[in-house]
C-alpha atoms as a PDB file:
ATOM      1  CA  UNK A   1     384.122 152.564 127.022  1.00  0.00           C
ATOM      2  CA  UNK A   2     384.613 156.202 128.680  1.00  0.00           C
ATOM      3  CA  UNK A   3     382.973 157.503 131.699  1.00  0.00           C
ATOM      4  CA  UNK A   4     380.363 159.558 132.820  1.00  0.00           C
ATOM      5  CA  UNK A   5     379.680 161.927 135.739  1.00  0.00           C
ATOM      6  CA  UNK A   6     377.037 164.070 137.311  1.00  0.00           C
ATOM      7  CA  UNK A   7     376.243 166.487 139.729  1.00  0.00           C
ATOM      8  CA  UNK A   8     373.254 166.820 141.668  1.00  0.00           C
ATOM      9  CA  UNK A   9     372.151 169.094 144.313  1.00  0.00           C
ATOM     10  CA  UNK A  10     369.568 168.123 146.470  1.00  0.00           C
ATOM     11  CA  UNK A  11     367.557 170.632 148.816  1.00  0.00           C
ATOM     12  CA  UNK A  12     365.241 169.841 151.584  1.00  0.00           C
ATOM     13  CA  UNK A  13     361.800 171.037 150.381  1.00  0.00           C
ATOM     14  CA  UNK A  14     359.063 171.880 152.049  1.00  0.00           C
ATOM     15  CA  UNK A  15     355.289 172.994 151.599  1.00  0.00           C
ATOM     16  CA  UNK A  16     354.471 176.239 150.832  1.00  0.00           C
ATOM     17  CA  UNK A  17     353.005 178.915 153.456  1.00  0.00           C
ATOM     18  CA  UNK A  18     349.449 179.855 153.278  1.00  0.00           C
ATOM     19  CA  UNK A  19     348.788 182.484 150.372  1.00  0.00           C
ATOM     20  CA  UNK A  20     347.395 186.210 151.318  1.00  0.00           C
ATOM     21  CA  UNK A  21     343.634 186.880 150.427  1.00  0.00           C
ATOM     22  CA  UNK A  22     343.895 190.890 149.688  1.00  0.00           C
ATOM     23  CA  UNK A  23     340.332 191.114 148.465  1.00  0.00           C
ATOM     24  CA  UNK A  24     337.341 189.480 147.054  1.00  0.00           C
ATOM     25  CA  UNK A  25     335.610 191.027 144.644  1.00  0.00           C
ATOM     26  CA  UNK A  26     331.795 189.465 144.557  1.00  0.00           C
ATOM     27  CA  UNK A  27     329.570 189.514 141.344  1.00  0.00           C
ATOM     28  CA  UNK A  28     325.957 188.138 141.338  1.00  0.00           C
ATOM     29  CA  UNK A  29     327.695 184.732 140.400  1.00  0.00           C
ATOM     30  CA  UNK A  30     331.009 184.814 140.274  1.00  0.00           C
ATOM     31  CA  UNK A  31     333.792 186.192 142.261  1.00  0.00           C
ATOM     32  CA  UNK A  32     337.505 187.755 142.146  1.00  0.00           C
ATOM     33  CA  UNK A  33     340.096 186.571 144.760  1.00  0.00           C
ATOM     34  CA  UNK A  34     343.084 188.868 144.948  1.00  0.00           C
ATOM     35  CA  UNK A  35     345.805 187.284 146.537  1.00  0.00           C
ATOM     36  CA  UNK A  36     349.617 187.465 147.486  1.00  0.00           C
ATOM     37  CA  UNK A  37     351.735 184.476 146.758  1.00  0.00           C
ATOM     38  CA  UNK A  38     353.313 182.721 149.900  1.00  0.00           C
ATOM     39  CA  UNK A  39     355.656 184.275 152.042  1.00  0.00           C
ATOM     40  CA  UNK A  40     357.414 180.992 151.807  1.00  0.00           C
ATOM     41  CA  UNK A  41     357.420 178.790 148.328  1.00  0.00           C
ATOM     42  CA  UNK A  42     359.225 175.956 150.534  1.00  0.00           C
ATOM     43  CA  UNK A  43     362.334 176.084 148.628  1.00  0.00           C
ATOM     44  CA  UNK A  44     360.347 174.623 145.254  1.00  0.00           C
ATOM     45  CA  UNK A  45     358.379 176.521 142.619  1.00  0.00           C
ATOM     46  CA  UNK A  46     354.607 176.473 143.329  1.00  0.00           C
ATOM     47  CA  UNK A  47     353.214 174.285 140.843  1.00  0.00           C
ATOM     48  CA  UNK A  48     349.249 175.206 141.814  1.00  0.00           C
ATOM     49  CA  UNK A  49     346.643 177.593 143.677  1.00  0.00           C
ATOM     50  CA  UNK A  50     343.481 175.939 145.394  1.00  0.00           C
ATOM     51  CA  UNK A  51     340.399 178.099 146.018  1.00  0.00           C
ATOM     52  CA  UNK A  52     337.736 176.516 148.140  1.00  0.00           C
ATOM     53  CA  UNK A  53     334.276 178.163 148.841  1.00  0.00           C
ATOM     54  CA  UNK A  54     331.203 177.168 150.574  1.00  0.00           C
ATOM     55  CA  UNK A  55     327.907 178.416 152.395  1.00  0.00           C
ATOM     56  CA  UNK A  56     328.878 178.661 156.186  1.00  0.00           C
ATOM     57  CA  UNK A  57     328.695 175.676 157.878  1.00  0.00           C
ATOM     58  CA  UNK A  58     328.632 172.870 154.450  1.00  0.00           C
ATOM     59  CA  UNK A  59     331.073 171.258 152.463  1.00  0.00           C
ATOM     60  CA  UNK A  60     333.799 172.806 150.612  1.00  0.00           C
ATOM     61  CA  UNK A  61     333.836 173.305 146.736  1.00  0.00           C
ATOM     62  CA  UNK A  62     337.408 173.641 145.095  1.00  0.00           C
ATOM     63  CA  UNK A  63     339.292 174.226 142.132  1.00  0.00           C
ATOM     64  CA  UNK A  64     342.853 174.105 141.231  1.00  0.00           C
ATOM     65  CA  UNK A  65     344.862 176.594 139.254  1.00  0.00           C
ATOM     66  CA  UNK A  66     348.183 176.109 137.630  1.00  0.00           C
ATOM     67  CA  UNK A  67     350.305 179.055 138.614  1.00  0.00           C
ATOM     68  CA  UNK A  68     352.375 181.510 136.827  1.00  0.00           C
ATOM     69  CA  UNK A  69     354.476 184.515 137.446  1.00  0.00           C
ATOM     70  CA  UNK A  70     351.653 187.130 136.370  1.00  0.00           C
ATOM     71  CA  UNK A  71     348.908 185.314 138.712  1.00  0.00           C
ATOM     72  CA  UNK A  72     346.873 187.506 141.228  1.00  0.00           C
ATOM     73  CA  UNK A  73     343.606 186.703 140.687  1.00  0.00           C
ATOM     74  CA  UNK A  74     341.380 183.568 140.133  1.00  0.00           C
ATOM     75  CA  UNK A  75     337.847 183.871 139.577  1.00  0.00           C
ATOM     76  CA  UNK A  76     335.458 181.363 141.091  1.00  0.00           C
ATOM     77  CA  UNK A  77     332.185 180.704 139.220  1.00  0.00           C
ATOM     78  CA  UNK A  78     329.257 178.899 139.833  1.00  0.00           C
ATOM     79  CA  UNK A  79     328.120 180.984 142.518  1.00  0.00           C
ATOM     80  CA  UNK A  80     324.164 182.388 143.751  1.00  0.00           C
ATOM     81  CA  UNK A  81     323.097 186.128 144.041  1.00  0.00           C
ATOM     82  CA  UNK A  82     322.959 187.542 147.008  1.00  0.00           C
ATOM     83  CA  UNK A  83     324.339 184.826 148.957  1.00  0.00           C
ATOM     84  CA  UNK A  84     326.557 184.756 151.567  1.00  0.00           C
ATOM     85  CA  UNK A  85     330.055 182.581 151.072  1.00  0.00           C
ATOM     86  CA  UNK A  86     333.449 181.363 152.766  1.00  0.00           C
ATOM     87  CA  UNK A  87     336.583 181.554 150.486  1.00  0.00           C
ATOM     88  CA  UNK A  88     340.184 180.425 151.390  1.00  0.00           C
ATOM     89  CA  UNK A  89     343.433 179.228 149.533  1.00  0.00           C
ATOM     90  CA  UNK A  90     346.347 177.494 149.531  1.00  0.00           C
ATOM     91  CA  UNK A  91     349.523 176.906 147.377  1.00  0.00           C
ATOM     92  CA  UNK A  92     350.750 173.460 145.809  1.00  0.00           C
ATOM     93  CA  UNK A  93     354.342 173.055 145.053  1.00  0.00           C
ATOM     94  CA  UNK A  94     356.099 169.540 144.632  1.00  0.00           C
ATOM     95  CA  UNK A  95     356.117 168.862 148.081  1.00  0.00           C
ATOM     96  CA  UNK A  96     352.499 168.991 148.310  1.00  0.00           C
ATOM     97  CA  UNK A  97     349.548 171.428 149.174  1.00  0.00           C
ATOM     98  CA  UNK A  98     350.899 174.034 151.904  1.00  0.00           C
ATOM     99  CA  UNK A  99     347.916 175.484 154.805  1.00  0.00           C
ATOM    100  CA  UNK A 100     344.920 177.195 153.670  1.00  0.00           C
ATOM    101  CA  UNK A 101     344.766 180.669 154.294  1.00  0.00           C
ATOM    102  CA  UNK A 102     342.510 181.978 156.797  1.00  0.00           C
ATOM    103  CA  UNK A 103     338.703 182.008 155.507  1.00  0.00           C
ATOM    104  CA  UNK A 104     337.275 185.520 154.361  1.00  0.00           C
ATOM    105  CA  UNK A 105     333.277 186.140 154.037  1.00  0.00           C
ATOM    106  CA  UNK A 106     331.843 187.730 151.156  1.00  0.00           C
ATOM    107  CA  UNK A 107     328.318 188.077 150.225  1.00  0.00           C
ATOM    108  CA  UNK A 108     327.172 187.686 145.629  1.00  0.00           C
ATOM    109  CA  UNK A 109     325.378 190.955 144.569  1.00  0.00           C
ATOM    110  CA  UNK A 110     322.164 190.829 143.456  1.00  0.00           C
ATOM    111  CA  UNK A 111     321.167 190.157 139.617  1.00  0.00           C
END
């Protein structure tokens, strides 16, 4: 019949770091997150960015954002006026979600 052969190379892979926050941008309801990719992608692409917010001191609210080359920013919607919030981030890859980045304050302008 023939025969067949392949070659695979297998890495150890590992979670992403934490991406860099450089600046949030607040509107009266939404939002803009500046941020640096990971220092470390774990040795696989990163697949997806996570943005979580919430009022100091309650639950977080996320939402996932497939990545691409070009991505800086996400915007994050949904938000009150003149209201105080919590953001933070972290990186998927194939591994799995990496740590969140340290969580920045920003307060919504007004209307």
């Amino acid at each position: 019949m023939g025969t067949d052969s392949k070659e695979f190379l297998l890495i150890q892979a590992e979670v992403p770091s934490s991406p860099d926050i450089q600046q949030v941008e607040p509107f009266s309801s939404t939002a803009v997150v500046a941020f640096e990719e990971p220092d470390s992608m774990g040795g696989v692409p990163i697949l997806k960015y996570k943005v979580e917010w919430r009022l100091p001191g309650q639950d977080w609210t996320g939402s996932e954002h497939n990545a691409n080359d070009e991505m800086t920013t996400i915007t994050i919607v949904g938000l009150k006026p003149e209201t105080t919030y919590e953001v933070k981030m972290s990186a998927i890859n194939g591994k799995g979600e990496g740590e969140s980045s340290p969580a920045r304050t920003f307060k919504t302008e007004p209307v």
